[in-house]
PDB file of N, CA and C in Angstrom:
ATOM      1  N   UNK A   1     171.595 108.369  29.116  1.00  0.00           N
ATOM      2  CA  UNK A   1     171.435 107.561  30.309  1.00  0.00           C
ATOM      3  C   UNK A   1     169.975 107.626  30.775  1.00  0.00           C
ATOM      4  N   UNK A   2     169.349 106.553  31.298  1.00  0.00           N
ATOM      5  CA  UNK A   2     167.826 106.401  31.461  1.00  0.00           C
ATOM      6  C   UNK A   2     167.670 106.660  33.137  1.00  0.00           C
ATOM      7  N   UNK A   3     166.877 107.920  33.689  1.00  0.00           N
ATOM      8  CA  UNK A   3     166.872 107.848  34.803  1.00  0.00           C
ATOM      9  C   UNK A   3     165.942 106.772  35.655  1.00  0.00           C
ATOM     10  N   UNK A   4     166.073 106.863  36.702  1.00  0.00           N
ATOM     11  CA  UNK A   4     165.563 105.537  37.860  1.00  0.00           C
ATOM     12  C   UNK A   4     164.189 106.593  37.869  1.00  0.00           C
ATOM     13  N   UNK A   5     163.028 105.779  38.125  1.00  0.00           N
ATOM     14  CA  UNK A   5     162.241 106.098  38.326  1.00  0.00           C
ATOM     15  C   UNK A   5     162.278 106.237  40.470  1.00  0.00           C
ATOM     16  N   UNK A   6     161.196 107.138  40.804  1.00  0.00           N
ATOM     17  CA  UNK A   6     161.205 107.277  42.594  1.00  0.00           C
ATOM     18  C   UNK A   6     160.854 106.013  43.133  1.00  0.00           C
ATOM     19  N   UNK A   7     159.721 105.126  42.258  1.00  0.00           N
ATOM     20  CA  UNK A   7     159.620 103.818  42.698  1.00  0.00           C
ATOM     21  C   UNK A   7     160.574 102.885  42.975  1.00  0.00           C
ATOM     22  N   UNK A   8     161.392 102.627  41.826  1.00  0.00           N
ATOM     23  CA  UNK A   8     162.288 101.689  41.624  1.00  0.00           C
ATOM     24  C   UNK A   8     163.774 101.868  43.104  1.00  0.00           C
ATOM     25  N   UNK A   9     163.487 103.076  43.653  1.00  0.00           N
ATOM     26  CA  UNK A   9     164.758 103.818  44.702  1.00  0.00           C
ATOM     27  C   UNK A   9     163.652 103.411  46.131  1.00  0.00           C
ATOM     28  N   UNK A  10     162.689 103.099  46.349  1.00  0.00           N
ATOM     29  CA  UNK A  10     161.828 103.073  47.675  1.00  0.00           C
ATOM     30  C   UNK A  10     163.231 102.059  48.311  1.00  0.00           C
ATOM     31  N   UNK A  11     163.384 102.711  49.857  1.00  0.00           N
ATOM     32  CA  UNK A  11     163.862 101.735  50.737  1.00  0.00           C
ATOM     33  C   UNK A  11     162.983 100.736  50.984  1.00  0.00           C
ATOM     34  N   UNK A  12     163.913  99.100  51.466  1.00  0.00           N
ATOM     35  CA  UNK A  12     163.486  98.300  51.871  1.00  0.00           C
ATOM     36  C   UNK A  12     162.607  98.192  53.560  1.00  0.00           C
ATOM     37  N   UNK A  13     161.354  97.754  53.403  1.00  0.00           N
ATOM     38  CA  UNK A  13     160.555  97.275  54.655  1.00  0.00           C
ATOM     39  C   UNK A  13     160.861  96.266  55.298  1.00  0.00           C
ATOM     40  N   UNK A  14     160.983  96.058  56.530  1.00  0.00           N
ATOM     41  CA  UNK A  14     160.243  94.691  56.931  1.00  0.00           C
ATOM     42  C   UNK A  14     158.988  94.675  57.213  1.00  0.00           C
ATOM     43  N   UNK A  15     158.727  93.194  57.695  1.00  0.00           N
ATOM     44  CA  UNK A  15     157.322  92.929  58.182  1.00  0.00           C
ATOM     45  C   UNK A  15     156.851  93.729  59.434  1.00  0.00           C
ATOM     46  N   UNK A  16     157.269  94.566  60.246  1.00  0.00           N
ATOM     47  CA  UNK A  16     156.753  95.627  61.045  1.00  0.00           C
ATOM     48  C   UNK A  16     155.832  96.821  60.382  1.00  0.00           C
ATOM     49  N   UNK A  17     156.816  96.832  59.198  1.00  0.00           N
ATOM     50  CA  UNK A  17     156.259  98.229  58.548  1.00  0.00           C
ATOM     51  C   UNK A  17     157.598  99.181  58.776  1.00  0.00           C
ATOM     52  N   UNK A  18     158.720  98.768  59.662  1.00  0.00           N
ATOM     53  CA  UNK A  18     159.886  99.784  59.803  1.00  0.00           C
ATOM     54  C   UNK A  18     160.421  99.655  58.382  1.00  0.00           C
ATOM     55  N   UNK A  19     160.827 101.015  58.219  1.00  0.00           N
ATOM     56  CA  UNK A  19     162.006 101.333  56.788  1.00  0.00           C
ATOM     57  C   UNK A  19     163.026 101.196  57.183  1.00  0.00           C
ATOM     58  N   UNK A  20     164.014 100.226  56.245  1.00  0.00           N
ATOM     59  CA  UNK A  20     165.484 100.276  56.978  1.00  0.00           C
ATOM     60  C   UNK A  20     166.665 100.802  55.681  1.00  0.00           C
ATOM     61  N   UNK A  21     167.423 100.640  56.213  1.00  0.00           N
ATOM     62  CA  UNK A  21     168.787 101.701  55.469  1.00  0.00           C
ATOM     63  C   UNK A  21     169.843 100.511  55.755  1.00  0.00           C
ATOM     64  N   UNK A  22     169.281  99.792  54.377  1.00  0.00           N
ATOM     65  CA  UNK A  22     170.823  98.613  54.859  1.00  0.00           C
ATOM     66  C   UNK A  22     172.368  99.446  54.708  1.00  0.00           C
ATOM     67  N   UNK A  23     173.458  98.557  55.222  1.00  0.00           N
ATOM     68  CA  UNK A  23     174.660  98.817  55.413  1.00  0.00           C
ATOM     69  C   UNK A  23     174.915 100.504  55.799  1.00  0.00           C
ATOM     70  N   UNK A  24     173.879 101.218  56.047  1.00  0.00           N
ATOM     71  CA  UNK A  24     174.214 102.290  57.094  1.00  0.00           C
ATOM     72  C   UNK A  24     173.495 102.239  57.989  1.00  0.00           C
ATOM     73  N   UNK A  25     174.190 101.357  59.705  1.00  0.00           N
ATOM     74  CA  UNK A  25     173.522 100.916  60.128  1.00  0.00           C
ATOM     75  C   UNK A  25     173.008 101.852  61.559  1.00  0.00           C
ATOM     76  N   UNK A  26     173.808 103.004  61.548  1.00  0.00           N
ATOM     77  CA  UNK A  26     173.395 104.219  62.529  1.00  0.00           C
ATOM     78  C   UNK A  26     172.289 104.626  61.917  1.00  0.00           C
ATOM     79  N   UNK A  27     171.507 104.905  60.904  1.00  0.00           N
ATOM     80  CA  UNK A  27     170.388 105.798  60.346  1.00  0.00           C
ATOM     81  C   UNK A  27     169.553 104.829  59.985  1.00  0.00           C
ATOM     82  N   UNK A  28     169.656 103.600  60.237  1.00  0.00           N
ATOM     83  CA  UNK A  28     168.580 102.362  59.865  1.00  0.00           C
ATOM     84  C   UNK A  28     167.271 102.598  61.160  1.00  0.00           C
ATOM     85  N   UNK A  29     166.499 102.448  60.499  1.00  0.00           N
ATOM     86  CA  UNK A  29     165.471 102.706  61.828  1.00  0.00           C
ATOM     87  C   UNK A  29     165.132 101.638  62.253  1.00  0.00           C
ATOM     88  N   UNK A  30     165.727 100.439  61.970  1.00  0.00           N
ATOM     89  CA  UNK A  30     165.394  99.193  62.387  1.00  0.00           C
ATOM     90  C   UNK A  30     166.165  98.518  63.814  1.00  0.00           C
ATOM     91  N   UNK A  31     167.208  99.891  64.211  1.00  0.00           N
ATOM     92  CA  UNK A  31     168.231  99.267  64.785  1.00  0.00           C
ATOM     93  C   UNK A  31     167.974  99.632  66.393  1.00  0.00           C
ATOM     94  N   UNK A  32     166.641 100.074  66.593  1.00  0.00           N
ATOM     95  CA  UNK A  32     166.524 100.128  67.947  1.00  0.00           C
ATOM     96  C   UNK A  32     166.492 101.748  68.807  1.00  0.00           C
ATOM     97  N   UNK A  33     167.082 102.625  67.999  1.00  0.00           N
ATOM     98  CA  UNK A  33     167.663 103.905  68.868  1.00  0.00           C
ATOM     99  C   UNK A  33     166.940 105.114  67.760  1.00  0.00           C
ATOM    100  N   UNK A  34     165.988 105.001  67.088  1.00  0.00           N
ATOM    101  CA  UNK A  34     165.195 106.275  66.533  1.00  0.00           C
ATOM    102  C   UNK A  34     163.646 105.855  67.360  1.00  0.00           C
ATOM    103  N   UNK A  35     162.796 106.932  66.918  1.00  0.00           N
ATOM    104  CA  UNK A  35     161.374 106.920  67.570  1.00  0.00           C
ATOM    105  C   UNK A  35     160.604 107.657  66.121  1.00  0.00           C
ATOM    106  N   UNK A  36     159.108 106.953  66.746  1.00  0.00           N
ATOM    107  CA  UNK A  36     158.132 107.485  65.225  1.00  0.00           C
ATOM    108  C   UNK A  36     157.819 108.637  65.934  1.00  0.00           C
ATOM    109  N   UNK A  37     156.468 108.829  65.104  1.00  0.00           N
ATOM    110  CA  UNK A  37     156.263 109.926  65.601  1.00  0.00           C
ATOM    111  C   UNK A  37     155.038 110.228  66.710  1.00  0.00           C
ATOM    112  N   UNK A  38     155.076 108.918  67.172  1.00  0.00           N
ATOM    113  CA  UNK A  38     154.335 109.050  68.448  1.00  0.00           C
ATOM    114  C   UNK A  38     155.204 109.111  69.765  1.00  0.00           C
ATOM    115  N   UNK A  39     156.692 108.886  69.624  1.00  0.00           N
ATOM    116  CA  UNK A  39     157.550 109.483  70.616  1.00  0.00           C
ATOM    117  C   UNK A  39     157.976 107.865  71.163  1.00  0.00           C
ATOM    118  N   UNK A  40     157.429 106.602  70.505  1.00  0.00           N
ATOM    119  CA  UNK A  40     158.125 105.206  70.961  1.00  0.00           C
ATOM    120  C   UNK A  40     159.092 104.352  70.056  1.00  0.00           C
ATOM    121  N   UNK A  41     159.861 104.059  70.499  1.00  0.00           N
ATOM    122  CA  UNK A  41     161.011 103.428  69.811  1.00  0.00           C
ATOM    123  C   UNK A  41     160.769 102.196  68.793  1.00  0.00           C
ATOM    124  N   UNK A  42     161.196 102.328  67.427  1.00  0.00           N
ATOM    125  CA  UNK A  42     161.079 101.525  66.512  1.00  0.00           C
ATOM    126  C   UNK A  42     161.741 100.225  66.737  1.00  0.00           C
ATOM    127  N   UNK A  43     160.853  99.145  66.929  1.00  0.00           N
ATOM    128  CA  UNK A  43     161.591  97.608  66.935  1.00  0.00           C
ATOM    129  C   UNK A  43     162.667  97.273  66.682  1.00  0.00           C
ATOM    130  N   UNK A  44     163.925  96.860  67.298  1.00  0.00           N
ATOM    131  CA  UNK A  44     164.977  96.145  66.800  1.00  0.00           C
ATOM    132  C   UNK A  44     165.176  94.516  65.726  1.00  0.00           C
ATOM    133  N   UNK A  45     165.547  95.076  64.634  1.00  0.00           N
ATOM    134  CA  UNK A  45     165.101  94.666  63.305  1.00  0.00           C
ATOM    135  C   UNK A  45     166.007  93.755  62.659  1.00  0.00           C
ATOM    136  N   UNK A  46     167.228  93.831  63.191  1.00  0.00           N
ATOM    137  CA  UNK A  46     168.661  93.528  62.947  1.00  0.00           C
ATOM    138  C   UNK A  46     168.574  91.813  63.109  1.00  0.00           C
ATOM    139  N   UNK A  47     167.997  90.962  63.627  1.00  0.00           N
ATOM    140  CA  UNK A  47     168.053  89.610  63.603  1.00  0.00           C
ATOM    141  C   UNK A  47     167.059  88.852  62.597  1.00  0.00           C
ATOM    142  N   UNK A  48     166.351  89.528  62.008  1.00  0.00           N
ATOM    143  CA  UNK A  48     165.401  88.952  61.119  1.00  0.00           C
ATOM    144  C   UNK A  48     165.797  90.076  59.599  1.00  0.00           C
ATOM    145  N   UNK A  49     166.522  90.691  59.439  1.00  0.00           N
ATOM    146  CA  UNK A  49     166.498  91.788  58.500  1.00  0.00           C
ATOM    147  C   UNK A  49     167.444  90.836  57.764  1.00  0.00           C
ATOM    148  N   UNK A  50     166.721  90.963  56.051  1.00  0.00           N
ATOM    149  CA  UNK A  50     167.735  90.356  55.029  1.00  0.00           C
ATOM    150  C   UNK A  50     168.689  90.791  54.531  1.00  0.00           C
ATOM    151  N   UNK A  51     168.788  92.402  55.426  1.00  0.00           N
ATOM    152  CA  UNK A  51     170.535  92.760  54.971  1.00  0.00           C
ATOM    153  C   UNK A  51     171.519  92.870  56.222  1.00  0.00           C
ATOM    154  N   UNK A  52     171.151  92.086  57.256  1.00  0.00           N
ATOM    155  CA  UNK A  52     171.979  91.974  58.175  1.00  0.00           C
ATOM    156  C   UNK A  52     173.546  92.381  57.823  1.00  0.00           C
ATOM    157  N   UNK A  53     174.032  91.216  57.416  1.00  0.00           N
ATOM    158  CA  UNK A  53     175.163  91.145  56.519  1.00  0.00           C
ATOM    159  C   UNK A  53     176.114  92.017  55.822  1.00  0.00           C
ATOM    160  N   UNK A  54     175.060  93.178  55.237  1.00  0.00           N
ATOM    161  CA  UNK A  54     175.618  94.241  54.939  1.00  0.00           C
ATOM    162  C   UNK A  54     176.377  95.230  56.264  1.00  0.00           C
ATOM    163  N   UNK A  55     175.498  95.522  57.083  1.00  0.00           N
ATOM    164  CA  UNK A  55     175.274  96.053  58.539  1.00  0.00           C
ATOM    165  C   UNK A  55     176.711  95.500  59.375  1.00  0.00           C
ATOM    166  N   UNK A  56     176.719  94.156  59.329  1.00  0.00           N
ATOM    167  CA  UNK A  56     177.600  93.459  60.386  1.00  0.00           C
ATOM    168  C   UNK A  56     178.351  92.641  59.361  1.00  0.00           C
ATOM    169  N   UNK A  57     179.077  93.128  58.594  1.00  0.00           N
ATOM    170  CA  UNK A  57     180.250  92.485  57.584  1.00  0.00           C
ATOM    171  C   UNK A  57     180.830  91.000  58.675  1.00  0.00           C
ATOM    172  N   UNK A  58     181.616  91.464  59.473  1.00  0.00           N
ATOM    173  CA  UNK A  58     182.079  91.078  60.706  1.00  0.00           C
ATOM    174  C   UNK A  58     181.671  89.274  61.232  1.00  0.00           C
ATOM    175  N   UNK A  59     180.452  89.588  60.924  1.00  0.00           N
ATOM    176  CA  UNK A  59     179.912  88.130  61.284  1.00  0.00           C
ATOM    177  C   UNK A  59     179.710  86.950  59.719  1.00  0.00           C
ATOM    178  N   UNK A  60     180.594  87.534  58.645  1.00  0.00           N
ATOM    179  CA  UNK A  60     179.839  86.642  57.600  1.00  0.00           C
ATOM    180  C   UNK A  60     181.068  85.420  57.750  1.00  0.00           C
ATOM    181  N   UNK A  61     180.617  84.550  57.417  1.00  0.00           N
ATOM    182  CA  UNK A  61     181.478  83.056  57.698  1.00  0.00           C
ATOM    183  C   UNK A  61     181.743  82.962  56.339  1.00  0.00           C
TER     184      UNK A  61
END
């Protein structure tokens, strides 16, 4: 079996620069309720994020 290289595993960005954690959407840092490390809250990411969907099953039509 051929292992994954560390590159090929990088979480997905958005255009902020936040790292997000699709479909686990408590530990996504995109979701409003973590802080960097200057002690201010990371942008809410969830309306422009291309894995919404994953996150909020709930809303897919």
């Amino acid at each position: 079996m051929k292992k994954l290289s560390k590159k090929k595993l990088k979480k997905p960005v958005d255009e902020t620069g936040t790292e997000l954690t699709p479909s686990i959407y408590k530990y996504c840092k995109g979701n409003g309720v973590h802080k960097d490390e200057y002690g201010r809250y990371y942008e809410i990411c969830c309306d422009e994020c291309d894995y919404f969907l994953l996150c909020f099953p709930q809303y897919k039509k």
